[in-house]
N, C-alpha and C. Protein backbone atom coordinates (compact mmCIF):
# COMPACT_ATOMS: atom_id res chain seq x y z
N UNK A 1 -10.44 59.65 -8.76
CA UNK A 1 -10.46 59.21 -7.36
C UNK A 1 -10.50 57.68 -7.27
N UNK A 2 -11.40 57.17 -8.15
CA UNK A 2 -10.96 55.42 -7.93
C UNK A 2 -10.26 55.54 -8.66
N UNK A 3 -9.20 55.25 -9.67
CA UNK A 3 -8.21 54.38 -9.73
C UNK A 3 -6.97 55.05 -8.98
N UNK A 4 -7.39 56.22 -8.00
CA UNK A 4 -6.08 56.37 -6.34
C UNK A 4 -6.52 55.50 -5.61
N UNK A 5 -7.87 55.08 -5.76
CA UNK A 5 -8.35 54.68 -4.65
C UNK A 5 -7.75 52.62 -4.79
N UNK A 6 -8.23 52.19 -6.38
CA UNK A 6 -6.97 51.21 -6.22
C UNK A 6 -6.10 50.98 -6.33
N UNK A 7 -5.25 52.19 -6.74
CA UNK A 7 -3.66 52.07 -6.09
C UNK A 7 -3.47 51.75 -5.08
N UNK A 8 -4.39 52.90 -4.28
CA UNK A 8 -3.67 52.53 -2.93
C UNK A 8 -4.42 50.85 -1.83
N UNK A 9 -5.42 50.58 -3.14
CA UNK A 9 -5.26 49.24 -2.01
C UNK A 9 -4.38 48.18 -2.56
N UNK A 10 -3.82 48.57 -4.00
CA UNK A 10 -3.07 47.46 -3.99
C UNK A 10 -1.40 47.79 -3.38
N UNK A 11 -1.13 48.92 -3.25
CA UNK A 11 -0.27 49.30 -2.18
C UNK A 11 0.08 48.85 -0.63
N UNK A 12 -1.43 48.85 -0.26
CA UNK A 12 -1.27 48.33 1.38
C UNK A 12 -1.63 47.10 1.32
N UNK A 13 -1.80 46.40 -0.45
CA UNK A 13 -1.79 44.38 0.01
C UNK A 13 -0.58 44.10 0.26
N UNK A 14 0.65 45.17 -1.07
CA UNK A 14 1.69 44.33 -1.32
C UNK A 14 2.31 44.79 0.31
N UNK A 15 2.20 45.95 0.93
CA UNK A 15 2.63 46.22 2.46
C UNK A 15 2.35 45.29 2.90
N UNK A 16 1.30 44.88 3.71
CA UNK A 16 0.53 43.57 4.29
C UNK A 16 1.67 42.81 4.32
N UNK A 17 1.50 41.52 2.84
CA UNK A 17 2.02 40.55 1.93
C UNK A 17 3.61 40.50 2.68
N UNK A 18 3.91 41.95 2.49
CA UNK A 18 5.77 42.13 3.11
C UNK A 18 5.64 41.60 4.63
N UNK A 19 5.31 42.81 5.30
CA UNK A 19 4.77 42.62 6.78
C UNK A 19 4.62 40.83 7.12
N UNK A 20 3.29 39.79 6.76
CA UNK A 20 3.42 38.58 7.04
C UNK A 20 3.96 37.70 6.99
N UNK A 21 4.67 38.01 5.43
CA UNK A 21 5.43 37.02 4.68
C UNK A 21 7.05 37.39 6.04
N UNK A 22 7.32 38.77 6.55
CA UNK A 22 8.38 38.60 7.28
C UNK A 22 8.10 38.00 8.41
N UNK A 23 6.60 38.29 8.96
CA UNK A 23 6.14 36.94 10.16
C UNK A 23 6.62 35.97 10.00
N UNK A 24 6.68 35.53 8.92
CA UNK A 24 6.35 33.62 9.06
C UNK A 24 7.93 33.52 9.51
N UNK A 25 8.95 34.74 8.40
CA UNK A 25 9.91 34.48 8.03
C UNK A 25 11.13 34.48 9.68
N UNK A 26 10.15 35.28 10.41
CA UNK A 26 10.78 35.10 12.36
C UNK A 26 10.31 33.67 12.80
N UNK A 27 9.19 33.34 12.62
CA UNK A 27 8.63 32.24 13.04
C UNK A 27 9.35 30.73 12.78
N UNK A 28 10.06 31.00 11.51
CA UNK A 28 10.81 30.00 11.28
C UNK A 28 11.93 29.96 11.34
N UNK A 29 12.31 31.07 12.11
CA UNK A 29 13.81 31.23 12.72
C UNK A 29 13.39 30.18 14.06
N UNK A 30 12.54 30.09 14.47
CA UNK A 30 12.21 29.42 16.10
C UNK A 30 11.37 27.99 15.79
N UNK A 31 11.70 27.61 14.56
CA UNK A 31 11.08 25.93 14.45
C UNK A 31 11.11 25.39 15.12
N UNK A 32 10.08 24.46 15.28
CA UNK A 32 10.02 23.13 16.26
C UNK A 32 9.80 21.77 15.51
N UNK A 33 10.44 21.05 16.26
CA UNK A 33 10.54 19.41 15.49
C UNK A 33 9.90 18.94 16.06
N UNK A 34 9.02 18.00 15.55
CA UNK A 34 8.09 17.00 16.15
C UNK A 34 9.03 15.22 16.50
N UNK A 35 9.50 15.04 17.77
CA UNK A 35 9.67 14.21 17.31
C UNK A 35 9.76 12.90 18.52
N UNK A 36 9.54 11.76 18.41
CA UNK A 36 9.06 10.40 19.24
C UNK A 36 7.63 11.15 20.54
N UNK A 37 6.47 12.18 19.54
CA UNK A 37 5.57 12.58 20.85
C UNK A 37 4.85 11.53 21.00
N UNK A 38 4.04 11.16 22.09
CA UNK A 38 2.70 10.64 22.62
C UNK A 38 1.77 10.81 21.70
N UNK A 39 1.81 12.01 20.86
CA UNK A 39 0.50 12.90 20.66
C UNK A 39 0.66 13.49 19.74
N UNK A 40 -0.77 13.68 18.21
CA UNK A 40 -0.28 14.58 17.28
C UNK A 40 -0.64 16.14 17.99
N UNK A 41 -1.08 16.71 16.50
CA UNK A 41 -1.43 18.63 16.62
C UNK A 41 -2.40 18.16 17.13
N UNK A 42 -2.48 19.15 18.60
CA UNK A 42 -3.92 20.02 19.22
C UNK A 42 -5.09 19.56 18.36
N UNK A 43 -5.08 21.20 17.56
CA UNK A 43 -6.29 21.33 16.26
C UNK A 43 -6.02 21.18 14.78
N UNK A 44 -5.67 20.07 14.16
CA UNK A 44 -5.52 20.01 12.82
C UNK A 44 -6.13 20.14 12.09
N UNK A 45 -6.42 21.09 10.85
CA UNK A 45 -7.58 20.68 9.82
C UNK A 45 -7.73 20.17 8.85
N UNK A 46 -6.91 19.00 8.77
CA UNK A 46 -7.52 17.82 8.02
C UNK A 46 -6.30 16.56 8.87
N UNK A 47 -6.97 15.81 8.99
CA UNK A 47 -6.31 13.96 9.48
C UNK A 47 -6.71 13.19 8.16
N UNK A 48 -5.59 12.47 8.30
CA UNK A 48 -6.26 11.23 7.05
C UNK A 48 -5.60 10.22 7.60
N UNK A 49 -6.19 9.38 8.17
CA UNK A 49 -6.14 8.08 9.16
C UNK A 49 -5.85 6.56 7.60
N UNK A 50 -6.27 7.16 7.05
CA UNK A 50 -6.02 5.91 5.28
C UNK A 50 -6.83 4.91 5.59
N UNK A 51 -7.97 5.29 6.58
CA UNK A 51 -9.54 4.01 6.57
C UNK A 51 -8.99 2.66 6.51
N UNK A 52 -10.11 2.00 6.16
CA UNK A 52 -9.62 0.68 6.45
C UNK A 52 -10.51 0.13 4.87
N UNK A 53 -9.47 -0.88 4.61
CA UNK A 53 -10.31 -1.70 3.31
C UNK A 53 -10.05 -0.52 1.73
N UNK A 54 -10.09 0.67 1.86
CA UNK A 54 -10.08 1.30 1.18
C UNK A 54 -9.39 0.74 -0.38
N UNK A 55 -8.24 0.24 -0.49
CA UNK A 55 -7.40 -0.08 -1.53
C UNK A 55 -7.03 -1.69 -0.70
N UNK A 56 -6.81 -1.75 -2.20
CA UNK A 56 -6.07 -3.53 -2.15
C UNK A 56 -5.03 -3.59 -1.15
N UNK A 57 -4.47 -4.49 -0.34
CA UNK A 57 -2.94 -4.29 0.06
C UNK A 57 -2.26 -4.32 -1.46
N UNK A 58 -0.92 -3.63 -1.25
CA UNK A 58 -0.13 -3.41 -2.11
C UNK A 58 -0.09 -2.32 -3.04
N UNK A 59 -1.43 -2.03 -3.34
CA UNK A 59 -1.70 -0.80 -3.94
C UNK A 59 -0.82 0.77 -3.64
N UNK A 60 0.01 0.63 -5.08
CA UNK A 60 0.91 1.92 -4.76
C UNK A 60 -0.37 3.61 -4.51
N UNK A 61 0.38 4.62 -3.45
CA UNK A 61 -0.35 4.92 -2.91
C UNK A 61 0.61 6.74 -3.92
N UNK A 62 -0.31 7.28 -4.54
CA UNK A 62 0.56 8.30 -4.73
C UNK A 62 -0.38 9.60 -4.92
N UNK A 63 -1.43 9.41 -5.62
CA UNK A 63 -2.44 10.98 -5.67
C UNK A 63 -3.80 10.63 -5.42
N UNK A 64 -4.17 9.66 -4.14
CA UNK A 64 -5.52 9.04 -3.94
C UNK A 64 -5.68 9.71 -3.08
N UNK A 65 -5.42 11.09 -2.12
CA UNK A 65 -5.55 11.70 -1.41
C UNK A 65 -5.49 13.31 -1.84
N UNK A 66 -5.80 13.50 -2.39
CA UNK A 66 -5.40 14.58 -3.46
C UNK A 66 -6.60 15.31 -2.96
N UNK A 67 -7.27 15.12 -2.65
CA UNK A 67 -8.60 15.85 -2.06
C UNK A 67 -8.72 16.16 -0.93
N UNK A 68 -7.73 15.72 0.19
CA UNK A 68 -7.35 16.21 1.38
C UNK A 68 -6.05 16.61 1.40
N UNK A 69 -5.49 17.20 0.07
CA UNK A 69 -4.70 18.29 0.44
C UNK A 69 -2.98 17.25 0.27
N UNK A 70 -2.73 16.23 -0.08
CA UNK A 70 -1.62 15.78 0.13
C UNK A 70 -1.53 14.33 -1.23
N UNK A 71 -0.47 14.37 -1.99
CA UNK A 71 0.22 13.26 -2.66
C UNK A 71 1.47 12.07 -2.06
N UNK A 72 1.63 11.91 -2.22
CA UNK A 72 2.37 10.60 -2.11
C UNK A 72 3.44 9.81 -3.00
N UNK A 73 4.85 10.06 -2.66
CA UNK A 73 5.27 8.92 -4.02
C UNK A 73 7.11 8.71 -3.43
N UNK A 74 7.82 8.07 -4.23
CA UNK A 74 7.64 7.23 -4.85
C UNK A 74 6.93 5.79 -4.29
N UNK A 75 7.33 5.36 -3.27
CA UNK A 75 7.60 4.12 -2.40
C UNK A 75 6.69 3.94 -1.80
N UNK A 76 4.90 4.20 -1.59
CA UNK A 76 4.34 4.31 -0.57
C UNK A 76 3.10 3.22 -0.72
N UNK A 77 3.00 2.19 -0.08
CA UNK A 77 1.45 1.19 -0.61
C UNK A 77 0.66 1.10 0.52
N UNK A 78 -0.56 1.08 0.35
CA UNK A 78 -1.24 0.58 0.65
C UNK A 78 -1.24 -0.33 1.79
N UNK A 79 -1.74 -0.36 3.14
CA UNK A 79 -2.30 -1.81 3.74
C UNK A 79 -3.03 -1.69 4.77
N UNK A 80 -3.75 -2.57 5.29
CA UNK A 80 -4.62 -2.80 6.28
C UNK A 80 -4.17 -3.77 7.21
N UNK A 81 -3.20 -4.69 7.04
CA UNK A 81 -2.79 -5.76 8.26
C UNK A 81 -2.38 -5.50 9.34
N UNK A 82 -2.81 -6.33 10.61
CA UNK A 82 -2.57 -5.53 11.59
C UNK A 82 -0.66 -5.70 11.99
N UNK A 83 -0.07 -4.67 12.56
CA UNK A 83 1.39 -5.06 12.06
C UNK A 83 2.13 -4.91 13.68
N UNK A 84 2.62 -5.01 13.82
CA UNK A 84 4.00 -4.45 15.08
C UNK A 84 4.13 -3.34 15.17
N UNK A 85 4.50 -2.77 13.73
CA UNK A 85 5.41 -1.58 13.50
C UNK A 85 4.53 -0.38 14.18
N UNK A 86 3.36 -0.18 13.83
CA UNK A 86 1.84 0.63 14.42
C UNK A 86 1.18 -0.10 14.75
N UNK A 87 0.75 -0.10 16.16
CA UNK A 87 -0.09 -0.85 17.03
C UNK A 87 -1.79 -0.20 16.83
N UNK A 88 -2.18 -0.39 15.29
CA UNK A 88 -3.20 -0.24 14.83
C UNK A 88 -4.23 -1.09 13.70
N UNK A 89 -5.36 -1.10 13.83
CA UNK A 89 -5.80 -2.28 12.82
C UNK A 89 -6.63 -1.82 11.37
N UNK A 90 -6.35 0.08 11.45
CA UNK A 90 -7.02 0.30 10.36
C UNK A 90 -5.74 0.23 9.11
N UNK A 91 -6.03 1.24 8.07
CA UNK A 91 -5.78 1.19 7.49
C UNK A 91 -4.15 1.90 6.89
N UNK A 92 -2.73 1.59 6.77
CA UNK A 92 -1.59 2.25 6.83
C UNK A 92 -0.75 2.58 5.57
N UNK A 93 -0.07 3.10 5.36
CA UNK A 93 1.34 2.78 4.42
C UNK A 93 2.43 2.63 4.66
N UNK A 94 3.11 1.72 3.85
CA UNK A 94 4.19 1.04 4.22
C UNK A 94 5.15 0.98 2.65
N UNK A 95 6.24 0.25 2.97
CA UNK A 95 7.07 0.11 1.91
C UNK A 95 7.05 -1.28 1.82
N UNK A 96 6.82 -2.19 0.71
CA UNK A 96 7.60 -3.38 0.10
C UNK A 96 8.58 -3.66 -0.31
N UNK A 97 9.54 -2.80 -1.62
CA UNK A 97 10.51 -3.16 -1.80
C UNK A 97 11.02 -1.95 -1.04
N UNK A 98 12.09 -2.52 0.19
CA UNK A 98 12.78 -1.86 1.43
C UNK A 98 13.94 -1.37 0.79
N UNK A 99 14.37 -1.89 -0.54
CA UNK A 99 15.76 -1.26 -1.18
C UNK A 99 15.81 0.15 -1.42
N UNK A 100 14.59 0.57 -1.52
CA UNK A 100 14.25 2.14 -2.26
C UNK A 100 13.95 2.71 -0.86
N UNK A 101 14.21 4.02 -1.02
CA UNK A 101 14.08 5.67 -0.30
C UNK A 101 12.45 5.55 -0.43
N UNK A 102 11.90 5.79 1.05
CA UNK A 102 10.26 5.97 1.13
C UNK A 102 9.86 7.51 -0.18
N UNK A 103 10.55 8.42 0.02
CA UNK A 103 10.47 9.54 -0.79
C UNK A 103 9.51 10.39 0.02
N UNK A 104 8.33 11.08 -0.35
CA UNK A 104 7.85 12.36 -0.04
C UNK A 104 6.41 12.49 0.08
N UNK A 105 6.00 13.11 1.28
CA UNK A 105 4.73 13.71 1.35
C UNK A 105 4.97 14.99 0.69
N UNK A 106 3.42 15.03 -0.07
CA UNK A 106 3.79 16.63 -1.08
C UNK A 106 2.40 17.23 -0.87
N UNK A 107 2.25 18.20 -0.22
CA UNK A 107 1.24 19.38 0.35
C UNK A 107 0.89 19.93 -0.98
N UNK A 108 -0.43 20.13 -0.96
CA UNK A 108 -0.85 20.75 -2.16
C UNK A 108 -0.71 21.91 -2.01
N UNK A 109 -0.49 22.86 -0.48
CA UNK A 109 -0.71 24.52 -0.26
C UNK A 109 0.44 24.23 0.84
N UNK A 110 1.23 25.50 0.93
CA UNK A 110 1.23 25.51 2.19
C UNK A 110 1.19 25.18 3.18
N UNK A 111 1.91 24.64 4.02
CA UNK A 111 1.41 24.39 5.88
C UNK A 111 2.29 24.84 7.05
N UNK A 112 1.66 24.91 7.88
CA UNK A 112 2.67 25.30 9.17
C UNK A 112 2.86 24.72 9.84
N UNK A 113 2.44 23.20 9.95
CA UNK A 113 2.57 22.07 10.73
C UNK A 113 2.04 20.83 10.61
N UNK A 114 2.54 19.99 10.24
CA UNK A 114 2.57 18.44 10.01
C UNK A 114 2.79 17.49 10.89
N UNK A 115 2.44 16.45 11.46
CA UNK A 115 2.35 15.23 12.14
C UNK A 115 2.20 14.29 11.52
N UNK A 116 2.60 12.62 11.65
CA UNK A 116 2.27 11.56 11.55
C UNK A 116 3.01 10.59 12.62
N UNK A 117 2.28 8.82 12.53
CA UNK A 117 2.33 8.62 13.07
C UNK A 117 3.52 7.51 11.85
N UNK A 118 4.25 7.01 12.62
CA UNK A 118 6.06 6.73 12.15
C UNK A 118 6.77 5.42 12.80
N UNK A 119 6.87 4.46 11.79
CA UNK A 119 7.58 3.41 12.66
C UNK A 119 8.96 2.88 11.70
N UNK A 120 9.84 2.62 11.86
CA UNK A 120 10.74 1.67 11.44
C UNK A 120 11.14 -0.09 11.93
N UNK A 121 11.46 -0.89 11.40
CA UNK A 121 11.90 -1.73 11.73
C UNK A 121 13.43 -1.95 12.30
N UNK A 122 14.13 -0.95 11.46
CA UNK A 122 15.76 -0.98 11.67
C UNK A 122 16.11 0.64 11.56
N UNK A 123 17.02 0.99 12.38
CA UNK A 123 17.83 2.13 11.84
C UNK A 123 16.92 3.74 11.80
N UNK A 124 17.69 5.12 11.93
CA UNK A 124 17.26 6.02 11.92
C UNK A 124 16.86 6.40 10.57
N UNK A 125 15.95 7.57 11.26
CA UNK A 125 15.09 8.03 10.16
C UNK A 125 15.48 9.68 9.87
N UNK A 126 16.01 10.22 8.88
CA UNK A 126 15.80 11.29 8.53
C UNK A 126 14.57 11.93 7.99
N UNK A 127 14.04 12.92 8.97
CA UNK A 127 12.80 13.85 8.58
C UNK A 127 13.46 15.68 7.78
N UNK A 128 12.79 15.39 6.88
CA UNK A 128 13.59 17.04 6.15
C UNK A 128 12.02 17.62 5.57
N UNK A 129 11.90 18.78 6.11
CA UNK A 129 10.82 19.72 5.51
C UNK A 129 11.37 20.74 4.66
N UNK A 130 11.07 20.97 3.61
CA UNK A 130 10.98 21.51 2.31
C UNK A 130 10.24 22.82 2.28
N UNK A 131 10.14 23.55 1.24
CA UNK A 131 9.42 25.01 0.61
C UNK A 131 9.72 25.37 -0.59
N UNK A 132 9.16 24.95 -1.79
CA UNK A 132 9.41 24.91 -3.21
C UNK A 132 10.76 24.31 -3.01
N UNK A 133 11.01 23.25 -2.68
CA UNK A 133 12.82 22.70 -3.04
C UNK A 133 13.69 23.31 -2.48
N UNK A 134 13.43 23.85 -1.32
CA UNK A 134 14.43 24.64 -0.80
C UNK A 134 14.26 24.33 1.04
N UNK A 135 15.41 23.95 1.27
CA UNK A 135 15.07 22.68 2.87
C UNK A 135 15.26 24.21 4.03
N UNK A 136 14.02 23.31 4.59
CA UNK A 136 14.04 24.84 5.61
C UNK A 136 14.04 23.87 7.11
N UNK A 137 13.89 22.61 7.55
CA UNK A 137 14.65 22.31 8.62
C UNK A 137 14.48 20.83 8.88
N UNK A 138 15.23 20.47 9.14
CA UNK A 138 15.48 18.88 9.07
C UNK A 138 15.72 17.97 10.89
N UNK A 139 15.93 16.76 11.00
CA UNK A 139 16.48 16.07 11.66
C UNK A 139 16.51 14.32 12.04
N UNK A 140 17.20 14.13 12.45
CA UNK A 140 17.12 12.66 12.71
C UNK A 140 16.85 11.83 13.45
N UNK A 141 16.05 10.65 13.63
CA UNK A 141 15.71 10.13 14.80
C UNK A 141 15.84 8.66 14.71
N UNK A 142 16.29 7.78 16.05
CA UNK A 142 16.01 6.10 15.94
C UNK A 142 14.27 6.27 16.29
N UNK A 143 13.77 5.69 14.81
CA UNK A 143 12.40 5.73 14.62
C UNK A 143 12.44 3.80 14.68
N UNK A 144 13.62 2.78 15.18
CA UNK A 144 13.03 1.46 14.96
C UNK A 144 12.25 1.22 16.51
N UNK A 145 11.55 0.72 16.22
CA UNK A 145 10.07 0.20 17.27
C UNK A 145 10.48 0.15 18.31
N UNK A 146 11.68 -0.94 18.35
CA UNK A 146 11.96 -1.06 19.87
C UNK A 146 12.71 -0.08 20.50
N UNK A 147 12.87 0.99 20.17
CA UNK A 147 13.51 2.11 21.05
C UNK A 147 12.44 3.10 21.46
N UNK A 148 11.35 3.40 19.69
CA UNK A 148 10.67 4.51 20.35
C UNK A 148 9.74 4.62 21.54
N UNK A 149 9.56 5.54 22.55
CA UNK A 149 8.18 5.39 23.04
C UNK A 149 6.94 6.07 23.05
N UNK A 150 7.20 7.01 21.86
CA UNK A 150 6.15 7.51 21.64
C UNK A 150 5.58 7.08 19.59
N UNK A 151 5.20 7.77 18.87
CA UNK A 151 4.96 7.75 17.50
C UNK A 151 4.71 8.46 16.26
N UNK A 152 4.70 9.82 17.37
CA UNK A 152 4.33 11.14 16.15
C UNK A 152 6.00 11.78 15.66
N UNK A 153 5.90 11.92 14.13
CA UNK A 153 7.22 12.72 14.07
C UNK A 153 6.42 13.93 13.18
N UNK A 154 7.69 15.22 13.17
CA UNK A 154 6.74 16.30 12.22
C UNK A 154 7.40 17.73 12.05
N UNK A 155 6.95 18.57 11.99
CA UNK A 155 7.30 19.74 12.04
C UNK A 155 5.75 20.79 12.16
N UNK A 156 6.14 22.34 13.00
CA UNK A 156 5.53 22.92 13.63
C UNK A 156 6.24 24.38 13.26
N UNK A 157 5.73 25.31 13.45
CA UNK A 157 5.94 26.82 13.39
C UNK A 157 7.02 27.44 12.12
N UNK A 158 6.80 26.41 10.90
CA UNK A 158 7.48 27.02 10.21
C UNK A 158 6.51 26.83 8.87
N UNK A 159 7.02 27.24 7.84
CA UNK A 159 6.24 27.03 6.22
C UNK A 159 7.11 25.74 5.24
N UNK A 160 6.16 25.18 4.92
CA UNK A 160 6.66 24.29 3.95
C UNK A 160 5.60 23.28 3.39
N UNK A 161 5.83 23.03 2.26
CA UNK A 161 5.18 22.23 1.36
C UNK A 161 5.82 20.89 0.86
N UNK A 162 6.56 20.33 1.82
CA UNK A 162 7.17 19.09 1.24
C UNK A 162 7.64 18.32 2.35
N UNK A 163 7.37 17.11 3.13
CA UNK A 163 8.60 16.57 3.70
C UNK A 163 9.01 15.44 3.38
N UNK A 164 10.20 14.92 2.94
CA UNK A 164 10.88 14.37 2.84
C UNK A 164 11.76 12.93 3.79
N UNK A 165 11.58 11.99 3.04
CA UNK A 165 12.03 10.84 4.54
C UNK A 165 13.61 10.02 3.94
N UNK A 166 14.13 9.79 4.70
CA UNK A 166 15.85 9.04 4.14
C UNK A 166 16.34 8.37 5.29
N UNK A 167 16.38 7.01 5.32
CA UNK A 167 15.81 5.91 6.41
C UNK A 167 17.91 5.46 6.03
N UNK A 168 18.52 5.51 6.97
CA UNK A 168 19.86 5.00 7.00
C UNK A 168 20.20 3.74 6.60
N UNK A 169 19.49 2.81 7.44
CA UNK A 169 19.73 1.56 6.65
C UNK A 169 18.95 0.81 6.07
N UNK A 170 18.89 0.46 4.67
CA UNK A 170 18.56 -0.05 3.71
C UNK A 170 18.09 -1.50 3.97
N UNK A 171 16.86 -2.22 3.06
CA UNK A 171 16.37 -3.31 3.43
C UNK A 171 15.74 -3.19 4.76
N UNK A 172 14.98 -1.91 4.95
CA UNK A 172 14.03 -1.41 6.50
C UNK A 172 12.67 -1.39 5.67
N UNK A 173 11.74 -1.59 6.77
CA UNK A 173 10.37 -1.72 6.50
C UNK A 173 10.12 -0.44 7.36
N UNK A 174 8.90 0.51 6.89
CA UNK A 174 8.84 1.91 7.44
C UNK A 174 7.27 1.48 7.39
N UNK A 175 6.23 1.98 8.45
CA UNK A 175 4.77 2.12 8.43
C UNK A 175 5.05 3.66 8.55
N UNK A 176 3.41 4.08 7.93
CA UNK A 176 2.82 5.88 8.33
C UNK A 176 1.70 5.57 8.07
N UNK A 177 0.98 6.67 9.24
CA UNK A 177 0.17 6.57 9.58
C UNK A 177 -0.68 8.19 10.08
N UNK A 178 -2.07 8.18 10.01
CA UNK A 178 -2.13 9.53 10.79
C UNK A 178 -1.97 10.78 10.55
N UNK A 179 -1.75 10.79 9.45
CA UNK A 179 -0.72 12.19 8.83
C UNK A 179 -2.36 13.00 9.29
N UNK A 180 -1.61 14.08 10.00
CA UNK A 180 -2.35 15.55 9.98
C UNK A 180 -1.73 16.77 9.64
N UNK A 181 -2.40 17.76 9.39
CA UNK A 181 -1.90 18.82 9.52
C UNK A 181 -2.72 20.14 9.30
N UNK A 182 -1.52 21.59 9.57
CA UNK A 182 -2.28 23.00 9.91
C UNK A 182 -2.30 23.48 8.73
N UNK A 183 -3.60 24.22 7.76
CA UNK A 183 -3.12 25.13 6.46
C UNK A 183 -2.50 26.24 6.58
N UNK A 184 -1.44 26.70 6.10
CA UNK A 184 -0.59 27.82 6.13
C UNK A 184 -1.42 28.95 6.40
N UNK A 185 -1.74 30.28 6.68
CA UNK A 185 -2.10 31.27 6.74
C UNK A 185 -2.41 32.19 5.33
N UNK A 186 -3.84 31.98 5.18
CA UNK A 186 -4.05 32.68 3.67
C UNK A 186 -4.04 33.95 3.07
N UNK A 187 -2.91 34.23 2.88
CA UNK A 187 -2.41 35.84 3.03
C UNK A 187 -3.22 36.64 2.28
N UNK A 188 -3.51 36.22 0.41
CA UNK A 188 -4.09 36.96 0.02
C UNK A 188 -5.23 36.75 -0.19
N UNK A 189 -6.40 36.10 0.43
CA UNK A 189 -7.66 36.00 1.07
C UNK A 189 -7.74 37.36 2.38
N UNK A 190 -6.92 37.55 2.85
CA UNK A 190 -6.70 38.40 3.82
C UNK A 190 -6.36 39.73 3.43
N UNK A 191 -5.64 39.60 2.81
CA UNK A 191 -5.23 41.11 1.86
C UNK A 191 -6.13 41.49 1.37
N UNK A 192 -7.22 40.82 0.87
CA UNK A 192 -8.20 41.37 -0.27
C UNK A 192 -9.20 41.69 0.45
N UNK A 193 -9.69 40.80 1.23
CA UNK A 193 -11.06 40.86 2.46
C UNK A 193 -10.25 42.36 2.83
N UNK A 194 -9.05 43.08 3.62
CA UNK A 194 -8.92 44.01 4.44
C UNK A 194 -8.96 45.26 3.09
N UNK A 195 -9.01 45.13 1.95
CA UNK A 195 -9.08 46.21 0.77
C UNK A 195 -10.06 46.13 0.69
N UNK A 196 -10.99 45.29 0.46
CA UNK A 196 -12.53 45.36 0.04
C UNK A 196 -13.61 46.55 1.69
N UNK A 197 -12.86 46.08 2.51
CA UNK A 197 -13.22 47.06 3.83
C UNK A 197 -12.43 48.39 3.40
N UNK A 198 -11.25 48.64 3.04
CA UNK A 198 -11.11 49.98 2.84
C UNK A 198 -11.53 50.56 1.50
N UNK A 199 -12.19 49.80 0.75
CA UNK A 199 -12.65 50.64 -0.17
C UNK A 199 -14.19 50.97 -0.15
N UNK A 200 -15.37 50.72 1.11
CA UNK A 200 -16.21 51.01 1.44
C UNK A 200 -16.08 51.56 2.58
N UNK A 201 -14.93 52.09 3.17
CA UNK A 201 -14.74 53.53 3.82
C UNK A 201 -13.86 54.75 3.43
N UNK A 202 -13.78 54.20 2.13
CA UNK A 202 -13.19 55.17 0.95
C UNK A 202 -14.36 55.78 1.08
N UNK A 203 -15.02 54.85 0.10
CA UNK A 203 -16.92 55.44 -0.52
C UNK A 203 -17.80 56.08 0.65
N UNK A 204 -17.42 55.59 1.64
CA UNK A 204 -18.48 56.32 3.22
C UNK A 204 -18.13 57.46 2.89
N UNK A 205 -16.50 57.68 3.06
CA UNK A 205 -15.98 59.42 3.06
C UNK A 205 -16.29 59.79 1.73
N UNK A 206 -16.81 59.65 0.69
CA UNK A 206 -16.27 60.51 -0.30
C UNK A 206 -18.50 60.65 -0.40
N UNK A 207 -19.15 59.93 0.10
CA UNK A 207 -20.73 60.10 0.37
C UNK A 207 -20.90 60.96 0.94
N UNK A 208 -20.27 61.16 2.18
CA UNK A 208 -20.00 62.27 3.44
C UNK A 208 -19.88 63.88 2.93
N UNK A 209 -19.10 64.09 1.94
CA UNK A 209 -18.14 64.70 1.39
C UNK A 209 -19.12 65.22 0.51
């Protein structure tokens, strides 16, 4: 009787697992782009604003955040000056040498929605969100200062672990800022919590019995 009894819960995880995993998989038929808002996410659970003073200016910025869930690379440093580009005085990242591709925010798990706050000096910005290397929805925006009027760019209601930036014209100075975001939905934390309940109303009935 137990080992039917964990068959069948590992039966109704991998059901579950199908079932959500095809959720997400509607959900991201209906993506939403984040892009020139007023305003980041509602409720995010984690912001990383990049403090102030924290690192030297210049300081390349690539796995010093690694504890809130996000890396950084190739192109990304460090700074605190107060600038144009973000009308802010804490702490930002930016690019120095403007010849190179900013490159990639890289999610340690999962997410369903990302924000930051986004400036250029020149020229549009390509935003592309990712899922193991595999681009699940993209777009483009004039992110230079004097056009935008808002500052958040991002993505919302879909899955991905990567986004990706590709700035059109070359020799551009890019600030970020703000980055928040939602953790993906923890499927098999959920799968297991709803087996661990059916296998103590396995045991009720078979006490009963």
């Amino acid at each position: 009787m137990q080992a039917e009894s964990i068959m069948s819960i590992k039966s109704i995880s991998r059901t579950l697992s199908v079932v959500v995993c095809a959720g997400l998989m509607s959900v991201n038929t209906h993506a939403a782009a984040i892009k020139d808002s007023n305003s980041g996410l509602l409720s995010p659970d984690i912001v990383i604003d990049f403090g102030n003073n924290l690192y030297t200016a210049g300081t390349t910025i690539n796995n010093q955040f690694l504890s809130s869930g996000v890396t950084f690379g190739p192109t990304f440093l460090y700074n605190d000056i107060d600038t144009t580009f973000l009308p802010l005085t804490q702490g930002y990242l930016e690019n120095i040498n403007t010849s190179s591709q900013p490159g990639s925010i890289f999610f340690a798990l999962d997410v369903s929605a990302a924000d930051f706050s986004w400036r250029t000096n020149n020229g549009t910005t390509t935003f592309s969100a990712y899922n193991d290397n595999v681009l699940v929805e993209e777009f483009t925006w004039d992110t230079n200062i004097s056009l935008t009027s808002g500052r958040y760019y991002g993505f919302k209601d879909i899955l991905f672990d990567e986004i990706r930036f590709s700035i059109a014209t070359r020799d551009t100075l890019f600030t970020l800022d703000n980055l928040e975001y939602v953790s993906a939905i923890p499927i098999p934390a959920a799968v297991w919590l709803f087996g661990s309940g059916l296998l103590g109303l396995i045991g009720f009935a078979r006490h009963k019995s």
